[in-house]
C-alpha atoms as a PDB file:
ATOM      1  CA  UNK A   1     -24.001 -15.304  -5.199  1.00  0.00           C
ATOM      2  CA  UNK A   2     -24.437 -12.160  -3.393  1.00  0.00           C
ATOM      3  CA  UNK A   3     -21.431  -9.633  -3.906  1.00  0.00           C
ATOM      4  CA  UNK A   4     -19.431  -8.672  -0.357  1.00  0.00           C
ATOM      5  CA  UNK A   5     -17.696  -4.999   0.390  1.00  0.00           C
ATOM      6  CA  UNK A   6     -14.016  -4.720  -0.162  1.00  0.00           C
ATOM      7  CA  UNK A   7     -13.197  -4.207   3.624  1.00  0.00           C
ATOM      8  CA  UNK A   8     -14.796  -7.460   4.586  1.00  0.00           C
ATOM      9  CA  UNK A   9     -12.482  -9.889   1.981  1.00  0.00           C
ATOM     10  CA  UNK A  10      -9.557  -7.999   3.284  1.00  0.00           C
ATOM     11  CA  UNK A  11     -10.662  -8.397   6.942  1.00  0.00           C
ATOM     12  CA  UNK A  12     -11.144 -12.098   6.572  1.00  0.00           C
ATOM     13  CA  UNK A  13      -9.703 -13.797   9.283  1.00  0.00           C
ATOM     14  CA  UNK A  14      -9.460 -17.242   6.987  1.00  0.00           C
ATOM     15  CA  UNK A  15      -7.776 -15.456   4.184  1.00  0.00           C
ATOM     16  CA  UNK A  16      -4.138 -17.490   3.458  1.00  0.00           C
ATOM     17  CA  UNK A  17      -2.787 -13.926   2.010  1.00  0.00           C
ATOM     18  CA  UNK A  18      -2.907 -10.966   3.454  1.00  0.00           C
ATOM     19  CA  UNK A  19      -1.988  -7.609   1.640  1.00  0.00           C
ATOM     20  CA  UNK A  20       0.969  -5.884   2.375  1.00  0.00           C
ATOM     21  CA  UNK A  21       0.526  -2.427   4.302  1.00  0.00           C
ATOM     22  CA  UNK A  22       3.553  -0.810   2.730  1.00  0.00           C
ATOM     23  CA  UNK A  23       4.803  -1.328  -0.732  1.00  0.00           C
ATOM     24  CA  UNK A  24       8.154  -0.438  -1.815  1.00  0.00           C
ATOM     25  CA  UNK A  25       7.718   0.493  -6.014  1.00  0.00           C
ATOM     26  CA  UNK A  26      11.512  -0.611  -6.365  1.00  0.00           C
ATOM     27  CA  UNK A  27      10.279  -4.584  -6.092  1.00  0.00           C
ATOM     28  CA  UNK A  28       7.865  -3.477  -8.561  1.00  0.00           C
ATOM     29  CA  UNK A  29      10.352  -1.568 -11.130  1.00  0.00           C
ATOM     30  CA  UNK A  30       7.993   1.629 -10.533  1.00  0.00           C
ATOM     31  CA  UNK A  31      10.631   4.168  -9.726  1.00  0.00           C
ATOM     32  CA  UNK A  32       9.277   6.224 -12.460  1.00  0.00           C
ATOM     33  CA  UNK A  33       5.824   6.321 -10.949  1.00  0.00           C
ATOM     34  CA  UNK A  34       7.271   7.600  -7.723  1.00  0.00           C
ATOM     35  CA  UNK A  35       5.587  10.955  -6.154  1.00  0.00           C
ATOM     36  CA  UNK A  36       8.307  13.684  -5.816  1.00  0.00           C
ATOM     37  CA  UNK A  37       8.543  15.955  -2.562  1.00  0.00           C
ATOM     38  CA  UNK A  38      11.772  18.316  -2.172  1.00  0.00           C
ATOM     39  CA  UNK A  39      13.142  16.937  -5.243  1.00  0.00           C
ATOM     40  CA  UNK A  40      13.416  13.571  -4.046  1.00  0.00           C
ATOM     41  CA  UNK A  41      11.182  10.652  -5.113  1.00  0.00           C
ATOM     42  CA  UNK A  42       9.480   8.959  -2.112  1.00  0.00           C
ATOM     43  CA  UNK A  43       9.827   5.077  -2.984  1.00  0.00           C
ATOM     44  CA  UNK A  44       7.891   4.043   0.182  1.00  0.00           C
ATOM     45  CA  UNK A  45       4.232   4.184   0.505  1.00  0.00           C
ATOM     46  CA  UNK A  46       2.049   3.066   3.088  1.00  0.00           C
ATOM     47  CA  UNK A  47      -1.834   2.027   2.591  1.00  0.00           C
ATOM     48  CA  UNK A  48      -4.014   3.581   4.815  1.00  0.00           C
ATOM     49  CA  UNK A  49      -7.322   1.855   5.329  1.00  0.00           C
ATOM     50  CA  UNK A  50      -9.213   4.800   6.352  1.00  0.00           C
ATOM     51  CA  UNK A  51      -8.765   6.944   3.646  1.00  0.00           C
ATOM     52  CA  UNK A  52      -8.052   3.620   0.949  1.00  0.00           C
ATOM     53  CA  UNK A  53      -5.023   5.632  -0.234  1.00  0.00           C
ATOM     54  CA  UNK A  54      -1.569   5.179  -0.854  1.00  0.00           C
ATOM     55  CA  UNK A  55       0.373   7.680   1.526  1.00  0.00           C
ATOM     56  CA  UNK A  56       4.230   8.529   1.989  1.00  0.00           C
ATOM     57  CA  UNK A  57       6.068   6.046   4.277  1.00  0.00           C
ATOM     58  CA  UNK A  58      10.149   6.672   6.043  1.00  0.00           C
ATOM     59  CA  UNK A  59      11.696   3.318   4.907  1.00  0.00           C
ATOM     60  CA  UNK A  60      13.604   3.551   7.821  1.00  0.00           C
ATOM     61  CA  UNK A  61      10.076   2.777  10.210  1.00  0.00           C
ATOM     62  CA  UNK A  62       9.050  -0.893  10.376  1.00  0.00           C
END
C-alpha cells in the first residue's frame, strides 16, 4: 500500500464526509482554548487550505 498526501484524501471527490471549513469550539466545549484579540475570545475559526491553519472567522459570514 503506497501512502497518499493529505490534500489528495481531502480532495477526493468519492469521499461520503467532507471536513468542515469553519469550526465553532463552542460544539466542541473548547471555549477555554479560544485565541483572545481585544479582550474578547474569537470562538470562530476558519481552515485555510493554503496555509493548513486555523484562522479567525466573523460568525456572522456564512
Amino acid at each position: 500500500m503506497t501512502p497518499i498526501k493529505s490534500t489528495e484524501y481531502l480532495n477526493h471527490s468519492k469521499r461520503l464526509h467532507r471536513p468542515k471549513t469553519v469550526l465553532d469550539l463552542r460544539e466542541y466545549n473548547m471555549i477555554h482554548a479560544a485565541p483572545v484579540e481585544d479582550g474578547r475570545p474569537i470562538l470562530t475559526l476558519r481552515f485555510d487550505p493554503h496555509s493548513g491553519a486555523l484562522v479567525p472567522r466573523d460568525p456572522n459570514l456564512t
